[in-house]
N, C-alpha and C. Protein backbone atom coordinates (compact mmCIF):
# COMPACT_ATOMS: atom_id res chain seq x y z
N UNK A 1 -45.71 -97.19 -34.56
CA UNK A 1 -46.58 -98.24 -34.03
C UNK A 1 -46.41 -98.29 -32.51
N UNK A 2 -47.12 -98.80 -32.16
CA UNK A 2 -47.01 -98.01 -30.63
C UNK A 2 -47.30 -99.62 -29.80
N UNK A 3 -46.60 -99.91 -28.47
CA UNK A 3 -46.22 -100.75 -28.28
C UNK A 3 -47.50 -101.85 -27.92
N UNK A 4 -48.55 -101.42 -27.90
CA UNK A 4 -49.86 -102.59 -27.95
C UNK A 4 -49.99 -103.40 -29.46
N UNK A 5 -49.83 -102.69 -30.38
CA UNK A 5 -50.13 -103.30 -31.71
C UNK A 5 -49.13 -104.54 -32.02
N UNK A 6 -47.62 -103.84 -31.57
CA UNK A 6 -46.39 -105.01 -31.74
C UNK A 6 -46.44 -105.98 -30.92
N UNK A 7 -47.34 -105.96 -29.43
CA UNK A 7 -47.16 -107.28 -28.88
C UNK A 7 -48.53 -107.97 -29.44
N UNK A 8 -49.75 -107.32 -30.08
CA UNK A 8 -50.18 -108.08 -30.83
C UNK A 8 -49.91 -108.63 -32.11
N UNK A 9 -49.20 -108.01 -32.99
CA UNK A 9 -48.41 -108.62 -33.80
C UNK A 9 -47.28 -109.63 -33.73
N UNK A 10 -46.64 -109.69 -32.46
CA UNK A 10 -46.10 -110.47 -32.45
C UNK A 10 -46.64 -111.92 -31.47
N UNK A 11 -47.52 -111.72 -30.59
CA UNK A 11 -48.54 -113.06 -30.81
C UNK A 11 -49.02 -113.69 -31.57
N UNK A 12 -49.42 -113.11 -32.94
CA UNK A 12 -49.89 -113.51 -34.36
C UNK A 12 -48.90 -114.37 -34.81
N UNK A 13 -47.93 -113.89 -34.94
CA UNK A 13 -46.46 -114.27 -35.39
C UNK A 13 -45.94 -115.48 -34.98
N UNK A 14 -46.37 -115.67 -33.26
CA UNK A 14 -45.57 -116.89 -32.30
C UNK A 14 -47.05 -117.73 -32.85
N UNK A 15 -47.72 -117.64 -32.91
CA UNK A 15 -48.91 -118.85 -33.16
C UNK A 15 -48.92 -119.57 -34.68
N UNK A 16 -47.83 -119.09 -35.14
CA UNK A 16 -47.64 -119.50 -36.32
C UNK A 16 -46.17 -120.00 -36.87
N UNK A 17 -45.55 -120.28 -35.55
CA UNK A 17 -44.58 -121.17 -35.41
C UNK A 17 -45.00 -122.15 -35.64
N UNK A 18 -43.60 -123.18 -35.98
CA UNK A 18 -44.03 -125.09 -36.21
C UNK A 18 -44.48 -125.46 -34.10
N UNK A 19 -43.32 -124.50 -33.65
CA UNK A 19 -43.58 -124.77 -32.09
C UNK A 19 -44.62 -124.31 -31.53
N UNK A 20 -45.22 -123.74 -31.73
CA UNK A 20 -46.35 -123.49 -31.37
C UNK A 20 -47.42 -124.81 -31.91
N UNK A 21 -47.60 -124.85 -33.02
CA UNK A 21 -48.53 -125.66 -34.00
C UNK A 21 -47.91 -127.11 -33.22
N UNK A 22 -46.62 -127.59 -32.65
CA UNK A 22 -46.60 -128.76 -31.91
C UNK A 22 -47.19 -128.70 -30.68
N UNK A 23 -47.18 -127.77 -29.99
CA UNK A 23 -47.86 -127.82 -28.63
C UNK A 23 -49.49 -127.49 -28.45
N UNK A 24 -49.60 -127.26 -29.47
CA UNK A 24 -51.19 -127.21 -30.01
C UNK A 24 -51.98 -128.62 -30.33
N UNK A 25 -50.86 -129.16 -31.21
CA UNK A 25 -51.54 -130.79 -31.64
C UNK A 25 -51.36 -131.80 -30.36
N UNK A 26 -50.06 -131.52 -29.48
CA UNK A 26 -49.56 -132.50 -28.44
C UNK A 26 -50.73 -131.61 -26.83
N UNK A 27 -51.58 -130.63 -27.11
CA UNK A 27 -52.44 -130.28 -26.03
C UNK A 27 -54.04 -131.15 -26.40
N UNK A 28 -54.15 -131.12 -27.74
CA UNK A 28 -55.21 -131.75 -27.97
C UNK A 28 -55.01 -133.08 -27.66
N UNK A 29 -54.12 -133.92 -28.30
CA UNK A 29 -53.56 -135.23 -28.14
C UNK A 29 -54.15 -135.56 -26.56
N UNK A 30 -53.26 -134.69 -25.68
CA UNK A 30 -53.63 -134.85 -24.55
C UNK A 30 -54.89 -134.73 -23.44
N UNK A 31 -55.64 -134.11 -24.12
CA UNK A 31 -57.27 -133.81 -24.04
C UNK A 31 -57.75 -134.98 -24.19
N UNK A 32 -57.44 -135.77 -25.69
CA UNK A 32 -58.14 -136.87 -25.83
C UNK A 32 -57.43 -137.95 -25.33
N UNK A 33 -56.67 -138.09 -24.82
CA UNK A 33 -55.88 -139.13 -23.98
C UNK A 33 -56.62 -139.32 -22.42
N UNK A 34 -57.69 -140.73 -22.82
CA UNK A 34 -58.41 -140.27 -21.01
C UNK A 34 -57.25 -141.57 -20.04
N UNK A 35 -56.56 -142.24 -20.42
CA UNK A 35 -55.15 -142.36 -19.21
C UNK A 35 -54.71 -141.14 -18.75
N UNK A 36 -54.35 -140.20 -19.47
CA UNK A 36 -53.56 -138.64 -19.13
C UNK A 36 -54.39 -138.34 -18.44
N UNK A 37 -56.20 -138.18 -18.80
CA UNK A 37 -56.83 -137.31 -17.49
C UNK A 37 -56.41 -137.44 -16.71
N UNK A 38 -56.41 -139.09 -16.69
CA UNK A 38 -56.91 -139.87 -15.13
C UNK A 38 -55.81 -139.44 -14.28
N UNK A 39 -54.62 -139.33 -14.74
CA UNK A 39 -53.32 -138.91 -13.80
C UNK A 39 -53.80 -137.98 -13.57
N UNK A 40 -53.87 -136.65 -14.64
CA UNK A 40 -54.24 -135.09 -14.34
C UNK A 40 -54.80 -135.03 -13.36
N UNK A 41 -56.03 -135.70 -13.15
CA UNK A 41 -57.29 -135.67 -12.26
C UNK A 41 -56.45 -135.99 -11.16
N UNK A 42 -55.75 -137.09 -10.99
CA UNK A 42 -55.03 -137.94 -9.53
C UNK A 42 -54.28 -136.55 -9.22
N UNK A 43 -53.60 -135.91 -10.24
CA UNK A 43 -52.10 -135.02 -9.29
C UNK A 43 -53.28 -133.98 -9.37
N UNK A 44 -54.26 -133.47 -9.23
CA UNK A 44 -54.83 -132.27 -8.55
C UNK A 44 -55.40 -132.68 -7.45
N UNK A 45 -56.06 -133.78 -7.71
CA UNK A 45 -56.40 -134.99 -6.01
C UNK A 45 -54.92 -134.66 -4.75
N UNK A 46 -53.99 -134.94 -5.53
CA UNK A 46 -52.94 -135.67 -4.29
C UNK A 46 -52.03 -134.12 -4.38
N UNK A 47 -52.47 -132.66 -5.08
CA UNK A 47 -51.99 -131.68 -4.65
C UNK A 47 -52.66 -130.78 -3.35
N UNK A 48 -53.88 -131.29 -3.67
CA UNK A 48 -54.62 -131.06 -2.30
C UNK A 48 -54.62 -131.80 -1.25
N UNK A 49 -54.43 -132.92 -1.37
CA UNK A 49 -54.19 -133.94 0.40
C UNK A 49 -53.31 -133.00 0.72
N UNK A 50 -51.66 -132.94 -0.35
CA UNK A 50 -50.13 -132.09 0.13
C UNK A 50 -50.04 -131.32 0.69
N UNK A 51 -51.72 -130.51 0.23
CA UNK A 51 -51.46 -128.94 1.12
C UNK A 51 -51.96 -128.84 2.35
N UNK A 52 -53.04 -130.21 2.29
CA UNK A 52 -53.96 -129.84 3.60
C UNK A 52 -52.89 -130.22 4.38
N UNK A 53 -52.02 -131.45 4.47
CA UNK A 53 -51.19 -132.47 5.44
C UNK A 53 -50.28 -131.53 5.64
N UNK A 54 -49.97 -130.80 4.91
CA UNK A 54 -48.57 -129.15 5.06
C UNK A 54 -49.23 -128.47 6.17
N UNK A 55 -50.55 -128.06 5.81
CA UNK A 55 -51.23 -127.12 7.09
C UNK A 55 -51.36 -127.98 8.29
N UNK A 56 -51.24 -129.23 8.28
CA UNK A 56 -51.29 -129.99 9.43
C UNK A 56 -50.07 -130.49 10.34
N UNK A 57 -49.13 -130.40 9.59
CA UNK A 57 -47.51 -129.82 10.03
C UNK A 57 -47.06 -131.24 9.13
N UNK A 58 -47.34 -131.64 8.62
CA UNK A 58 -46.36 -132.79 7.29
C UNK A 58 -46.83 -133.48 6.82
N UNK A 59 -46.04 -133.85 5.34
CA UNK A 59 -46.79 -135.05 5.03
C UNK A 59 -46.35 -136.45 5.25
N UNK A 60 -47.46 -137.29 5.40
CA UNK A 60 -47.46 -138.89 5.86
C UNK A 60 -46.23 -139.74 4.63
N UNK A 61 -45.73 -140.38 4.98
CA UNK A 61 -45.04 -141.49 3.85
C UNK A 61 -45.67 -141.97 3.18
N UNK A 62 -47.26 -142.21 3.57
CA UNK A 62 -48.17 -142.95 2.63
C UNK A 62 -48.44 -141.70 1.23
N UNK A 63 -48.68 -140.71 1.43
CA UNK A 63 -48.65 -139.53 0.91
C UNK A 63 -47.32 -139.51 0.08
N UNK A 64 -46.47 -139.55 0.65
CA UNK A 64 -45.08 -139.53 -0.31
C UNK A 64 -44.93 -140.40 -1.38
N UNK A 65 -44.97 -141.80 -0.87
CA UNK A 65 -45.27 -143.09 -1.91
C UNK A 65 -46.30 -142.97 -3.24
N UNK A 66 -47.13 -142.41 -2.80
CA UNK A 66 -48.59 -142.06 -3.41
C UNK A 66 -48.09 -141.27 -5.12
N UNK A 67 -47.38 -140.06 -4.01
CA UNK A 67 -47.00 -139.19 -4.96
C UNK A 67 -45.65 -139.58 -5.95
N UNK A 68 -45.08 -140.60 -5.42
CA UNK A 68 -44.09 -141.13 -6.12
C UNK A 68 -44.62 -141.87 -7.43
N UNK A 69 -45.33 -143.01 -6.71
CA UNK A 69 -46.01 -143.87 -7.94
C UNK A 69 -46.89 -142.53 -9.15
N UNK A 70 -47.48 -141.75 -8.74
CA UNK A 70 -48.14 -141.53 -9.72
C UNK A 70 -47.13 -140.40 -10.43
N UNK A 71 -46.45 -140.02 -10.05
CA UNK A 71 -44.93 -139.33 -10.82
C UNK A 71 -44.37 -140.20 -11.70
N UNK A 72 -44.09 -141.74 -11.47
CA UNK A 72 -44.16 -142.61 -12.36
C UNK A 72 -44.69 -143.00 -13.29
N UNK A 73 -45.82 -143.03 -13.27
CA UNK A 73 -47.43 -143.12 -13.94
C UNK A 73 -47.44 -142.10 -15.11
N UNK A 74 -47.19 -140.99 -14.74
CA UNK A 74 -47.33 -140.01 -15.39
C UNK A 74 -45.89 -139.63 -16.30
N UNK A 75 -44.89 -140.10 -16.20
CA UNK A 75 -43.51 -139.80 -16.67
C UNK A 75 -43.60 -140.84 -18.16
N UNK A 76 -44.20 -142.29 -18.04
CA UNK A 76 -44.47 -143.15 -18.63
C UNK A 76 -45.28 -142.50 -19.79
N UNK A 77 -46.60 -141.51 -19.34
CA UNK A 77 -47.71 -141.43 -20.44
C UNK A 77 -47.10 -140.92 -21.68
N UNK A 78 -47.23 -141.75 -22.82
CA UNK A 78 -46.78 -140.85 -23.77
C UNK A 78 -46.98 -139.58 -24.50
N UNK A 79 -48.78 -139.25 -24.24
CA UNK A 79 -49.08 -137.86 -24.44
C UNK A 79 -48.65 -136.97 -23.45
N UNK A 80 -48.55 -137.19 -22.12
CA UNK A 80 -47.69 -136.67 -21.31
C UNK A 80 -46.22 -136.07 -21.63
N UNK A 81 -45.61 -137.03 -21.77
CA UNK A 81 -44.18 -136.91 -22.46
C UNK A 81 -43.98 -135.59 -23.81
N UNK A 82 -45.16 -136.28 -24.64
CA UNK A 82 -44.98 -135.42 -25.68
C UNK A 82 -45.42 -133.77 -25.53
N UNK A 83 -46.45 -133.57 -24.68
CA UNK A 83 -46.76 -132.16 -24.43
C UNK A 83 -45.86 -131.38 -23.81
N UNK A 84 -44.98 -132.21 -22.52
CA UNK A 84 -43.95 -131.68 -22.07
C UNK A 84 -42.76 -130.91 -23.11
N UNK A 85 -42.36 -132.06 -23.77
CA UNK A 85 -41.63 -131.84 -25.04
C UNK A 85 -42.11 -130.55 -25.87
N UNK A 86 -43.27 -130.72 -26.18
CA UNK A 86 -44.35 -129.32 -27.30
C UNK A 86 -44.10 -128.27 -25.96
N UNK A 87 -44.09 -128.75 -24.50
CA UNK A 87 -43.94 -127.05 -23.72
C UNK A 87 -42.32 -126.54 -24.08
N UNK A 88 -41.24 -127.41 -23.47
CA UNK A 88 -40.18 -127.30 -23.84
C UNK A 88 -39.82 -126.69 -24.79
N UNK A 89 -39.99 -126.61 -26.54
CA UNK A 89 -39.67 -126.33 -27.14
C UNK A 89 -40.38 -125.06 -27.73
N UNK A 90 -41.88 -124.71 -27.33
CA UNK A 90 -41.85 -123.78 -27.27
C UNK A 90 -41.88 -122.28 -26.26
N UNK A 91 -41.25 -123.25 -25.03
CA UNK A 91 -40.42 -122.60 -24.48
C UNK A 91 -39.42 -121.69 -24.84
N UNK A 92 -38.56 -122.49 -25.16
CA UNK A 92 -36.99 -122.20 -26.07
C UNK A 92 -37.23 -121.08 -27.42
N UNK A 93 -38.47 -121.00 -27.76
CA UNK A 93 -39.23 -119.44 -28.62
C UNK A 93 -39.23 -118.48 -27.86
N UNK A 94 -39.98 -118.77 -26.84
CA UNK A 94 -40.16 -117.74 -26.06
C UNK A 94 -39.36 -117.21 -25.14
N UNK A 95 -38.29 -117.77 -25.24
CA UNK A 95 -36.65 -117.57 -24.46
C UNK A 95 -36.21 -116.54 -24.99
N UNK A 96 -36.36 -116.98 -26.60
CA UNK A 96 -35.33 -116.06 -27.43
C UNK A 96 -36.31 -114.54 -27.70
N UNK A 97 -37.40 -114.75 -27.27
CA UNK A 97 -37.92 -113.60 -27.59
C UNK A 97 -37.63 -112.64 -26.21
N UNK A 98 -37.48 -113.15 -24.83
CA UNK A 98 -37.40 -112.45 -24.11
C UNK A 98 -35.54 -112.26 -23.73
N UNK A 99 -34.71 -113.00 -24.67
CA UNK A 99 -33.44 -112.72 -24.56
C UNK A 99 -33.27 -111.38 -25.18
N UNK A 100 -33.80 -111.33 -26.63
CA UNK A 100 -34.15 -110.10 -27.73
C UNK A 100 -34.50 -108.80 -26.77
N UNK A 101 -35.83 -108.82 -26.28
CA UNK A 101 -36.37 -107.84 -25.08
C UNK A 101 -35.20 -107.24 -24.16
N UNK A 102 -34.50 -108.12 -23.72
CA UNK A 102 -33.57 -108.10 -22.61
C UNK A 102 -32.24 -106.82 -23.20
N UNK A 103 -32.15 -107.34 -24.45
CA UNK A 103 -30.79 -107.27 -25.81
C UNK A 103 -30.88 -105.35 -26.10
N UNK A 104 -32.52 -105.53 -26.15
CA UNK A 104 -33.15 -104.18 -26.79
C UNK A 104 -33.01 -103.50 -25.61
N UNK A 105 -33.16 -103.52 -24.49
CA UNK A 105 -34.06 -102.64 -23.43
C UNK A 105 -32.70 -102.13 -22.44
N UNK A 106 -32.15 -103.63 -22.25
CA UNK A 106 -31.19 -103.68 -21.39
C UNK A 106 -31.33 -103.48 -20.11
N UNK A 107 -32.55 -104.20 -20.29
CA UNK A 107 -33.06 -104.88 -18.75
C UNK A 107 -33.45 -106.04 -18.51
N UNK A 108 -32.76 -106.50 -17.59
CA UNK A 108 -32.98 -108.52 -17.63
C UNK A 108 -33.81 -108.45 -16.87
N UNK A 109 -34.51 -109.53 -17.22
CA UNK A 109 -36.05 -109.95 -16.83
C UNK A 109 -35.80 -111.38 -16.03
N UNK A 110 -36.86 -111.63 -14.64
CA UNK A 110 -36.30 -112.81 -13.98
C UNK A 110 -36.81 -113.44 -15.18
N UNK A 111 -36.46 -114.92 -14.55
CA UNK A 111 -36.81 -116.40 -14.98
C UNK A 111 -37.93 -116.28 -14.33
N UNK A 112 -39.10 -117.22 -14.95
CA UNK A 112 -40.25 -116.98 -14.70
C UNK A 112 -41.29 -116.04 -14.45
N UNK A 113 -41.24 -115.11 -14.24
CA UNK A 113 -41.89 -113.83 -13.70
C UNK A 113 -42.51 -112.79 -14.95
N UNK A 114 -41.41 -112.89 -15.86
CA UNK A 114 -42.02 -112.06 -17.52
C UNK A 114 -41.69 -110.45 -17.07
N UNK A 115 -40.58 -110.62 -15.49
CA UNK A 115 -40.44 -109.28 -15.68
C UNK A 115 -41.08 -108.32 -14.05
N UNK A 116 -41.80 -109.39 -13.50
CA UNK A 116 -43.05 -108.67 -12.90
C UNK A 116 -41.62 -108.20 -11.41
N UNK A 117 -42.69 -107.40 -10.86
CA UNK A 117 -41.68 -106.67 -9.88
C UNK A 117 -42.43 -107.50 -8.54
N UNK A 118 -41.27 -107.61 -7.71
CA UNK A 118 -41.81 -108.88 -6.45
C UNK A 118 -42.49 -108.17 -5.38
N UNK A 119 -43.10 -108.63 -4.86
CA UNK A 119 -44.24 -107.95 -3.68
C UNK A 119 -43.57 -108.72 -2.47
């Protein structure tokens, strides 16, 4: 079997985890949660003031506060909370699959990257 078929087989496989099937129900949850938009919507709002005020050489305190409260806001939401949780854990799948990779190959792979080579 040649190595395209096994990483599609084994996508088949991870989507049919309970962890998977939680971060599936806790993404919808959160779809229909319109408090959650409304944050969502705010932290893509107040990731763009961050960047423009960065290109402008800093950001304002009012900007900081801003971003505080709605870090709050958002820590509170409970579909929030719970999707984090559904990423988390199936995270911790996908850990062990790339610990396995690592085990087999005997090549460690960064954190975050899946491996990729840095430019």
């Amino acid at each position: 079997m040649d190595y395209q078929k096994t990483l599609e087989k084994l996508g088949e496989e991870l989507i049919k985890t309970p962890q998977y099937g939680d971060l599936e129900a806790a993404r919808e949850a959160l779809e229909e949660d319109t408090a959650a938009q409304v944050l969502l919507q705010g932290l893509e709002e107040l990731r763009a003031e961050i960047a423009s005020q960065r290109e402008q050489g800093g950001i304002t305190p009012e900007v900081r506060t801003k971003a505080a409260r709605l870090n709050e806001r958002m820590a509170a939401n409970d579909a929030l909370k719970e999707y984090r949780r559904a990423q988390s854990r199936f995270g911790e799948v996908l850990g062990q699959v790339k610990a396995e990779l690592e085990e087999k190959t005997g090549v460690p792979f960064p954190a975050g990257c899946g491996g990729c080579p840095k430019k």
